[in-house]
PDB file of N, CA and C in Angstrom:
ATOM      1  N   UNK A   1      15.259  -4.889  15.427  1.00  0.00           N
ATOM      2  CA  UNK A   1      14.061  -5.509  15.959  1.00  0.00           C
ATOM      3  C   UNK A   1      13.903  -6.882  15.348  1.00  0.00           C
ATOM      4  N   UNK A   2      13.842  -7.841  16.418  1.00  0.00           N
ATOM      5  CA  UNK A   2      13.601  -9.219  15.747  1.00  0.00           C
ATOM      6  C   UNK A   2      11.941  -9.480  15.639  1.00  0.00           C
ATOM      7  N   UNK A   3      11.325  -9.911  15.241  1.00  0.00           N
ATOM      8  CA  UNK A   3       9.945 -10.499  14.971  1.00  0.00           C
ATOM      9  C   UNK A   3       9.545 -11.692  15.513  1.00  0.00           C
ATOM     10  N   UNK A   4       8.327 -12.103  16.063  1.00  0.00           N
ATOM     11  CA  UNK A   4       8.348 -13.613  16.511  1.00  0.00           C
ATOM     12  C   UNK A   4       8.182 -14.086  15.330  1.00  0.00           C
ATOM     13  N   UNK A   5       7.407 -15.662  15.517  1.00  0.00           N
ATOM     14  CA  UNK A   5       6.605 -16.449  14.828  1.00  0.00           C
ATOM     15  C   UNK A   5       5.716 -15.862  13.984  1.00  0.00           C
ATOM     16  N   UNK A   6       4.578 -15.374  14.601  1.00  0.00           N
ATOM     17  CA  UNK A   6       3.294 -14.876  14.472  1.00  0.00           C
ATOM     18  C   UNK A   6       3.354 -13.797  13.928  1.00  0.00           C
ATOM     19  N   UNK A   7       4.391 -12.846  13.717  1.00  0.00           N
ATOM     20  CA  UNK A   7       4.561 -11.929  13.272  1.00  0.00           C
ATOM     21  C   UNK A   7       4.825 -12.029  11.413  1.00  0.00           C
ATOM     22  N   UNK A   8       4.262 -12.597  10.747  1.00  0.00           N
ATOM     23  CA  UNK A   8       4.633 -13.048   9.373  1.00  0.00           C
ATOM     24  C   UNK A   8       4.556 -11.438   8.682  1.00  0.00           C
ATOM     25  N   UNK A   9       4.301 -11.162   7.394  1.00  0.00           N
ATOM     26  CA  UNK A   9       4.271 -10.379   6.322  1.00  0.00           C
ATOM     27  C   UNK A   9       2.509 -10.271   6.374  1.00  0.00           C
ATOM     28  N   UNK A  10       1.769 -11.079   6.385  1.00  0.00           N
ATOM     29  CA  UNK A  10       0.671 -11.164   6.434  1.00  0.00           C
ATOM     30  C   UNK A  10      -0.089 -10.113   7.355  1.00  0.00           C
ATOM     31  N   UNK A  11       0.532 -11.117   8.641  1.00  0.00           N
ATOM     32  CA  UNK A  11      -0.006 -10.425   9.379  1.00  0.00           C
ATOM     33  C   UNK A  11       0.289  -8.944  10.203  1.00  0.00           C
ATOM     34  N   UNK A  12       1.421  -8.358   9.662  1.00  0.00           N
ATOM     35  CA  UNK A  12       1.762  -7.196   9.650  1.00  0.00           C
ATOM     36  C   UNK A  12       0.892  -6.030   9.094  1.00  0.00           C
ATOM     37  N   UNK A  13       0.734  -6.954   7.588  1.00  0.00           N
ATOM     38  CA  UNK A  13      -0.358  -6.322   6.692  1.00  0.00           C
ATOM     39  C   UNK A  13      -2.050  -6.084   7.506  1.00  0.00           C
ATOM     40  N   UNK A  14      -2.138  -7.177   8.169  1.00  0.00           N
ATOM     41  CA  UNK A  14      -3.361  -7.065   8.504  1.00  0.00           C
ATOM     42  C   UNK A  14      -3.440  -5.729   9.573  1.00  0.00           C
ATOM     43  N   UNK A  15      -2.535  -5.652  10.230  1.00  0.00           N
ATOM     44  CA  UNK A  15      -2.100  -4.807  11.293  1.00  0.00           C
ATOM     45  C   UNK A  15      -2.468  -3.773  10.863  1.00  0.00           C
ATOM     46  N   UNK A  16      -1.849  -3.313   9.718  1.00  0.00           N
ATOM     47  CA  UNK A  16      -1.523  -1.826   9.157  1.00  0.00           C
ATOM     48  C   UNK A  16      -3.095  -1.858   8.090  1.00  0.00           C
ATOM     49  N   UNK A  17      -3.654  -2.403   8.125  1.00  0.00           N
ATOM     50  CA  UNK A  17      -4.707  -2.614   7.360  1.00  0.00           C
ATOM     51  C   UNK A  17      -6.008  -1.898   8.318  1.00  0.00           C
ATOM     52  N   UNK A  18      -5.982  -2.678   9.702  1.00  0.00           N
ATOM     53  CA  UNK A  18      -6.830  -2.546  10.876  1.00  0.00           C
ATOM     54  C   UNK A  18      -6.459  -0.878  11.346  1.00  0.00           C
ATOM     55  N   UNK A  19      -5.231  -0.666  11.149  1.00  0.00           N
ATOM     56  CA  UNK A  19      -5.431   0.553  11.712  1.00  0.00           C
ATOM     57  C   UNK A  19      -5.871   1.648  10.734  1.00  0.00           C
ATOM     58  N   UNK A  20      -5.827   1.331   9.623  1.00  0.00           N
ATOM     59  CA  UNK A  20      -6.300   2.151   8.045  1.00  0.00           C
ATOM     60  C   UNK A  20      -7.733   2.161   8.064  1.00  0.00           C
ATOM     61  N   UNK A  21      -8.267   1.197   8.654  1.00  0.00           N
ATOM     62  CA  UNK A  21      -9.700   1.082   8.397  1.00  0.00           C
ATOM     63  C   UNK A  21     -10.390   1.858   9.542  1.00  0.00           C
ATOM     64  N   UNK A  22      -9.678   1.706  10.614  1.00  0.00           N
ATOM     65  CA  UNK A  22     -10.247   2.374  11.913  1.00  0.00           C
ATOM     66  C   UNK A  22      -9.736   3.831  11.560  1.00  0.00           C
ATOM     67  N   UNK A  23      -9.136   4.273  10.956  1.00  0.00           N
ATOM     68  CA  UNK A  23      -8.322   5.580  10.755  1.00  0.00           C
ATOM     69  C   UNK A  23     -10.169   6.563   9.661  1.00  0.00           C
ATOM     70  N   UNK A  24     -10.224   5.518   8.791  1.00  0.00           N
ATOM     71  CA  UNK A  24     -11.207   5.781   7.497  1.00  0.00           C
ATOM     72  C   UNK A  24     -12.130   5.515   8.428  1.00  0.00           C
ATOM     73  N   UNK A  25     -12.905   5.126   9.271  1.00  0.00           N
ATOM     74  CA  UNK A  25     -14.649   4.894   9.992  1.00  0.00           C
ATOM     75  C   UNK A  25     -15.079   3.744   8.850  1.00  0.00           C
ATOM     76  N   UNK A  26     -14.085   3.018   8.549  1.00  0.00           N
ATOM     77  CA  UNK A  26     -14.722   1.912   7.541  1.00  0.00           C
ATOM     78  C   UNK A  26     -14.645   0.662   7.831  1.00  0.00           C
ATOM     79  N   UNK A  27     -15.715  -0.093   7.560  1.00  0.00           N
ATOM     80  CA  UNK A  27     -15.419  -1.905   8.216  1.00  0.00           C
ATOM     81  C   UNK A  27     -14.886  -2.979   6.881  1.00  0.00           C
ATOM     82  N   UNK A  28     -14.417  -4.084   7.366  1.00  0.00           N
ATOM     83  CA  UNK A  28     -13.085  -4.550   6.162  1.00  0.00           C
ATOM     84  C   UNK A  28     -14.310  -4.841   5.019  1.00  0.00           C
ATOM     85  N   UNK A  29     -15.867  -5.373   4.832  1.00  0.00           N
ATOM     86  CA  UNK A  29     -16.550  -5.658   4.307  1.00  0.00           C
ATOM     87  C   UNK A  29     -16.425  -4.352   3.009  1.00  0.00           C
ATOM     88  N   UNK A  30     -16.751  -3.447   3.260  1.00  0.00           N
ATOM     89  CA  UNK A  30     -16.443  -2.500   3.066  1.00  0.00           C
ATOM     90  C   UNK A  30     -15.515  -2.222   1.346  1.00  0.00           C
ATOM     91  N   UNK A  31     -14.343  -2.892   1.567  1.00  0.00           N
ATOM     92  CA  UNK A  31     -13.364  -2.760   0.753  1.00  0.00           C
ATOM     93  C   UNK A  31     -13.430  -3.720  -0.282  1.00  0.00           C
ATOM     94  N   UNK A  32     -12.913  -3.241  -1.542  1.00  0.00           N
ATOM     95  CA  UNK A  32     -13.539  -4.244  -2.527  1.00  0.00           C
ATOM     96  C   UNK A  32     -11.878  -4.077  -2.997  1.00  0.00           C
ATOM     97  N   UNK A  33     -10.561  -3.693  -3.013  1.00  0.00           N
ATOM     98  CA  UNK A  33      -9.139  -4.158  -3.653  1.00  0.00           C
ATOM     99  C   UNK A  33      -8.666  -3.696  -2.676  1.00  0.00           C
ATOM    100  N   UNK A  34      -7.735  -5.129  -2.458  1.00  0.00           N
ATOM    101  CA  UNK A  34      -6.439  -5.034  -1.640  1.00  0.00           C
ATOM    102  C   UNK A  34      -5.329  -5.351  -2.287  1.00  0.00           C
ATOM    103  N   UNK A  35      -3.972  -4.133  -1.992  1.00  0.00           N
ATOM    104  CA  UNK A  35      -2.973  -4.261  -2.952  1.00  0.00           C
ATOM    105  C   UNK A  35      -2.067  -4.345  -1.770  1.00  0.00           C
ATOM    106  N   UNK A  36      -0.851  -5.139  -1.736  1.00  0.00           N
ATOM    107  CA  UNK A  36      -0.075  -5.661  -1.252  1.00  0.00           C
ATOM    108  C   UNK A  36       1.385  -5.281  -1.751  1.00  0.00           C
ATOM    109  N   UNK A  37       2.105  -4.306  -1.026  1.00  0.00           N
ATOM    110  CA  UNK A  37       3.260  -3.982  -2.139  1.00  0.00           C
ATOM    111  C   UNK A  37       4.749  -4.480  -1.154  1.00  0.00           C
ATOM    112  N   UNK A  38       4.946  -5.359  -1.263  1.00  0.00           N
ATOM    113  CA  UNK A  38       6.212  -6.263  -0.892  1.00  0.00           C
ATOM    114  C   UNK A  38       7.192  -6.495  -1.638  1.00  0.00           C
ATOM    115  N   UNK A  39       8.496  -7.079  -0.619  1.00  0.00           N
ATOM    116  CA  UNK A  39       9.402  -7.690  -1.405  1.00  0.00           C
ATOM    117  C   UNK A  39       9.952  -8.426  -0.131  1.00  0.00           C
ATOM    118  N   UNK A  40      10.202  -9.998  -0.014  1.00  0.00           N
ATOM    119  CA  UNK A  40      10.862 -10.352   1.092  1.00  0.00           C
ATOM    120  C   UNK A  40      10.844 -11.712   0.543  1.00  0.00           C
ATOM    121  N   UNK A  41      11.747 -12.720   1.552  1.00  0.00           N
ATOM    122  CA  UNK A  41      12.310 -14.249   0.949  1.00  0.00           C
ATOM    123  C   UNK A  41      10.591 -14.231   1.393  1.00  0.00           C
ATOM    124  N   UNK A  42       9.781 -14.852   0.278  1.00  0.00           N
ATOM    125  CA  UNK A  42       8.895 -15.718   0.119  1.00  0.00           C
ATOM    126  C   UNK A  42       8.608 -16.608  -0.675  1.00  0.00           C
ATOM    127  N   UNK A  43       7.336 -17.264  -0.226  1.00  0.00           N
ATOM    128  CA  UNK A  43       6.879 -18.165  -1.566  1.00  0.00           C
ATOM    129  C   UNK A  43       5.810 -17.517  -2.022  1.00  0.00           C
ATOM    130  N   UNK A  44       5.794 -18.224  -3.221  1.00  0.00           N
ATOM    131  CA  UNK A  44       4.958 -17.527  -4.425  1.00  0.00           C
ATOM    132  C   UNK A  44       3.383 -17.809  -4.421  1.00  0.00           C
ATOM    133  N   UNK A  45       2.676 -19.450  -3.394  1.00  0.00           N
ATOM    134  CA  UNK A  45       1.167 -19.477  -3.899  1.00  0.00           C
ATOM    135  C   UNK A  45       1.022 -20.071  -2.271  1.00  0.00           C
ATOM    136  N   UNK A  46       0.233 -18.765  -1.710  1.00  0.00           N
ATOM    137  CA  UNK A  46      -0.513 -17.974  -2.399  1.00  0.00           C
ATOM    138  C   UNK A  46       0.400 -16.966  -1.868  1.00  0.00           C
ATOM    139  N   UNK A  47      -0.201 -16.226  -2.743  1.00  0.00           N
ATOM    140  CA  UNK A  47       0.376 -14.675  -2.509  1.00  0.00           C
ATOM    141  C   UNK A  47       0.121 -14.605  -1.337  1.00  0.00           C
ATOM    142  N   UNK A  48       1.089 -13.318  -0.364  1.00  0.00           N
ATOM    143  CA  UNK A  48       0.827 -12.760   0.587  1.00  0.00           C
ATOM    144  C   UNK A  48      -0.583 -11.875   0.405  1.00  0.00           C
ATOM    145  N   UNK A  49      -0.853 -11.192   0.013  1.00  0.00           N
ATOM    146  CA  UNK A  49      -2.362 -10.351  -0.212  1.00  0.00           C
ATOM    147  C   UNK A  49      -3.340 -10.932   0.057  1.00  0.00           C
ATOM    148  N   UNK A  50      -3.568 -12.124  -0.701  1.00  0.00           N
ATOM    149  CA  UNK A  50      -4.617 -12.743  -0.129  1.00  0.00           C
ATOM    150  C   UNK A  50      -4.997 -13.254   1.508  1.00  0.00           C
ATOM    151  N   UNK A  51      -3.718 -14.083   1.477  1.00  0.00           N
ATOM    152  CA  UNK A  51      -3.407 -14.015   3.198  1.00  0.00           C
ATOM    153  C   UNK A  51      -4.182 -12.975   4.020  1.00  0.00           C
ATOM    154  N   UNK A  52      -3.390 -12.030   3.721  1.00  0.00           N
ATOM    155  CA  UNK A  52      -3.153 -10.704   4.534  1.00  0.00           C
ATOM    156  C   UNK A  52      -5.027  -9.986   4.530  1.00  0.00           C
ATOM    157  N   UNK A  53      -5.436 -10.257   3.444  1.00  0.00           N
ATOM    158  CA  UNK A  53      -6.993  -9.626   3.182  1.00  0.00           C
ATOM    159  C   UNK A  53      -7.926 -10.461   4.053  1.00  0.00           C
ATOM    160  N   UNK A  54      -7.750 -11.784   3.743  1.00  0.00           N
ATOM    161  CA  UNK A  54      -8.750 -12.647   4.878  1.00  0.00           C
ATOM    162  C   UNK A  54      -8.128 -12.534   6.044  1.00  0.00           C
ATOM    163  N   UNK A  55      -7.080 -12.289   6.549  1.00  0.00           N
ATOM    164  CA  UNK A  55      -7.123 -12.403   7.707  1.00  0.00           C
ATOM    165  C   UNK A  55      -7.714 -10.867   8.539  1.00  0.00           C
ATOM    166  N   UNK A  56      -7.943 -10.132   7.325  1.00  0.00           N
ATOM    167  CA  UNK A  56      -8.188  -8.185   8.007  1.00  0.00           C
ATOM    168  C   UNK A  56      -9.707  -8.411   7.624  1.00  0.00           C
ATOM    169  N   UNK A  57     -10.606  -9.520   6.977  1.00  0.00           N
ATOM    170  CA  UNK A  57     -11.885  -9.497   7.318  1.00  0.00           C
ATOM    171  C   UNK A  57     -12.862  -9.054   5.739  1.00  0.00           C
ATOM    172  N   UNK A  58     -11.827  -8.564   4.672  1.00  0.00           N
ATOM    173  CA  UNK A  58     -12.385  -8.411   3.541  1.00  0.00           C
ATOM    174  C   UNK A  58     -12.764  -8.905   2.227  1.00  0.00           C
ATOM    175  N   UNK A  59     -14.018 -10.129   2.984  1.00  0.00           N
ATOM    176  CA  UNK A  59     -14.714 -10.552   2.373  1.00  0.00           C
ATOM    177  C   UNK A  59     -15.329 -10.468   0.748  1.00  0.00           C
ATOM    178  N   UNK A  60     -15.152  -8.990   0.393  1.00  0.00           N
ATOM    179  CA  UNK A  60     -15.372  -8.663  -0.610  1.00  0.00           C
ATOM    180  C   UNK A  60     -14.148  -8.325  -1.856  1.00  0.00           C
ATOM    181  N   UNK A  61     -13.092  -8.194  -0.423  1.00  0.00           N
ATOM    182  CA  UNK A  61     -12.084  -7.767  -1.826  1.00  0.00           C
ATOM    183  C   UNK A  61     -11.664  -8.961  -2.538  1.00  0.00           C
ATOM    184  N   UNK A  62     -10.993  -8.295  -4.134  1.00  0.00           N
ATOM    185  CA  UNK A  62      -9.738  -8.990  -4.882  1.00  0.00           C
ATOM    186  C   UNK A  62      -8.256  -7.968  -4.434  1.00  0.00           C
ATOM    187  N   UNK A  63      -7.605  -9.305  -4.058  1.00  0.00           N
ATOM    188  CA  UNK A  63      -6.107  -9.076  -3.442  1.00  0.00           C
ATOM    189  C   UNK A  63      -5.421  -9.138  -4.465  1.00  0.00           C
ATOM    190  N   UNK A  64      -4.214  -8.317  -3.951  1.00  0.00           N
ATOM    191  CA  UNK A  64      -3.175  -9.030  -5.491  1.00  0.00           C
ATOM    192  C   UNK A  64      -1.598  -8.220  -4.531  1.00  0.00           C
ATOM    193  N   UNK A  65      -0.711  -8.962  -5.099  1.00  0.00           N
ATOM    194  CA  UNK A  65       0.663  -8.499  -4.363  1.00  0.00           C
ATOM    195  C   UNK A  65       1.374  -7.823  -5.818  1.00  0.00           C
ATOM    196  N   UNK A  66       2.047  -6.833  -5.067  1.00  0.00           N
ATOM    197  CA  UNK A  66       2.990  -5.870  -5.898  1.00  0.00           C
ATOM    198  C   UNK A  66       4.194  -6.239  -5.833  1.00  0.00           C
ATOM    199  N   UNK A  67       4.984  -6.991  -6.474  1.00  0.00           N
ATOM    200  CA  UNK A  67       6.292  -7.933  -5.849  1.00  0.00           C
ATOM    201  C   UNK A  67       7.761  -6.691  -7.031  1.00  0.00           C
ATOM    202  N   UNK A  68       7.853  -5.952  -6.540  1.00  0.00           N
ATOM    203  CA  UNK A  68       8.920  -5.122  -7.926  1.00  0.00           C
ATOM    204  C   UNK A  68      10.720  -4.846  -6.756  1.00  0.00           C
ATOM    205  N   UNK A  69      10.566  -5.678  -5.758  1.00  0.00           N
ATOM    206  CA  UNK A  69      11.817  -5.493  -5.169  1.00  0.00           C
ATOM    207  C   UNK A  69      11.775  -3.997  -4.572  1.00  0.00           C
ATOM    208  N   UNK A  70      12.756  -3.637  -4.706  1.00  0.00           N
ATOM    209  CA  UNK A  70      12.704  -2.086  -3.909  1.00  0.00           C
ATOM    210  C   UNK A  70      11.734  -1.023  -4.261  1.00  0.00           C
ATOM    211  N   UNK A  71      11.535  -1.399  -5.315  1.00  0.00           N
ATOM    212  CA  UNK A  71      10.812  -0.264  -5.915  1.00  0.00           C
ATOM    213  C   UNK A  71       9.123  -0.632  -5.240  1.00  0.00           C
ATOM    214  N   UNK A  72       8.837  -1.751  -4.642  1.00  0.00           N
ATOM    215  CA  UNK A  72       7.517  -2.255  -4.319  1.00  0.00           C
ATOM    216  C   UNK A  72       7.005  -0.989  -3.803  1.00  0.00           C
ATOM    217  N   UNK A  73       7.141  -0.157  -2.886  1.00  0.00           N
ATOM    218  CA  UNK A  73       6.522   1.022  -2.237  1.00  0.00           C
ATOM    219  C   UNK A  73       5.948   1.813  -2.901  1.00  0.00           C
ATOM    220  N   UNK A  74       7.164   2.299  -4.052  1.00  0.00           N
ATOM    221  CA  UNK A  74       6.580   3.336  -4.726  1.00  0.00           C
ATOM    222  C   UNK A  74       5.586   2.802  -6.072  1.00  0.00           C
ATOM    223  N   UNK A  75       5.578   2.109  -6.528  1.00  0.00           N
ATOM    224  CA  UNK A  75       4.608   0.982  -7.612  1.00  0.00           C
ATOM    225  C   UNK A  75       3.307   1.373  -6.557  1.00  0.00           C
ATOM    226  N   UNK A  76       3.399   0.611  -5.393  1.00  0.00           N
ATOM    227  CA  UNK A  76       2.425   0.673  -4.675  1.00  0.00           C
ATOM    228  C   UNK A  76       1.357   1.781  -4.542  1.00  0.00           C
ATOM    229  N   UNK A  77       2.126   3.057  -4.587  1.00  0.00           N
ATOM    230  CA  UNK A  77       1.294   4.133  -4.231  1.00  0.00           C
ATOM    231  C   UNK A  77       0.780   4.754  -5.637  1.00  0.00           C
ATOM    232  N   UNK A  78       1.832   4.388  -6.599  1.00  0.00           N
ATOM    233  CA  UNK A  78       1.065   4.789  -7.987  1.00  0.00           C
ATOM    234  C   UNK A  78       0.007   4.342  -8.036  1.00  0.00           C
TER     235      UNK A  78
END
């Protein structure tokens, strides 16, 4: 599967974010930490998390990215 443009890391996140929140009956205000557990050619400022949090609407959270290479998933869920 190729990806467009628009399709960044971000906004993937936001994707999978929107459907988490609609999954929970919860609105993005709502959420106060967003954790971001990646690994892909990026740049470093700003983090993807932050990105990815304003663009899913959560005003309230602190973002932060989990950058550990393969292992990012499982870090993540710890």
């Amino acid at each position: 599967h190729r990806v467009n443009e628009t399709e960044t890391v971000p906004y993937m996140a936001m994707k999978a974010a929107q459907d988490a929140l609609a999954d929970a009956k919860m609105k993005p205000e709502e959420i106060d930490l967003f954790i971001l557990a990646n690994w892909t050619d990026r740049y470093y400022l700003p983090d993807l998390a932050p990105q990815a949090s304003k663009l899913t609407g959560t005003k309230n959270a602190l973002a932060f990215d989990i950058s550990t290479a393969c292992t990012g998933f499982v870090h993540g869920v710890q």
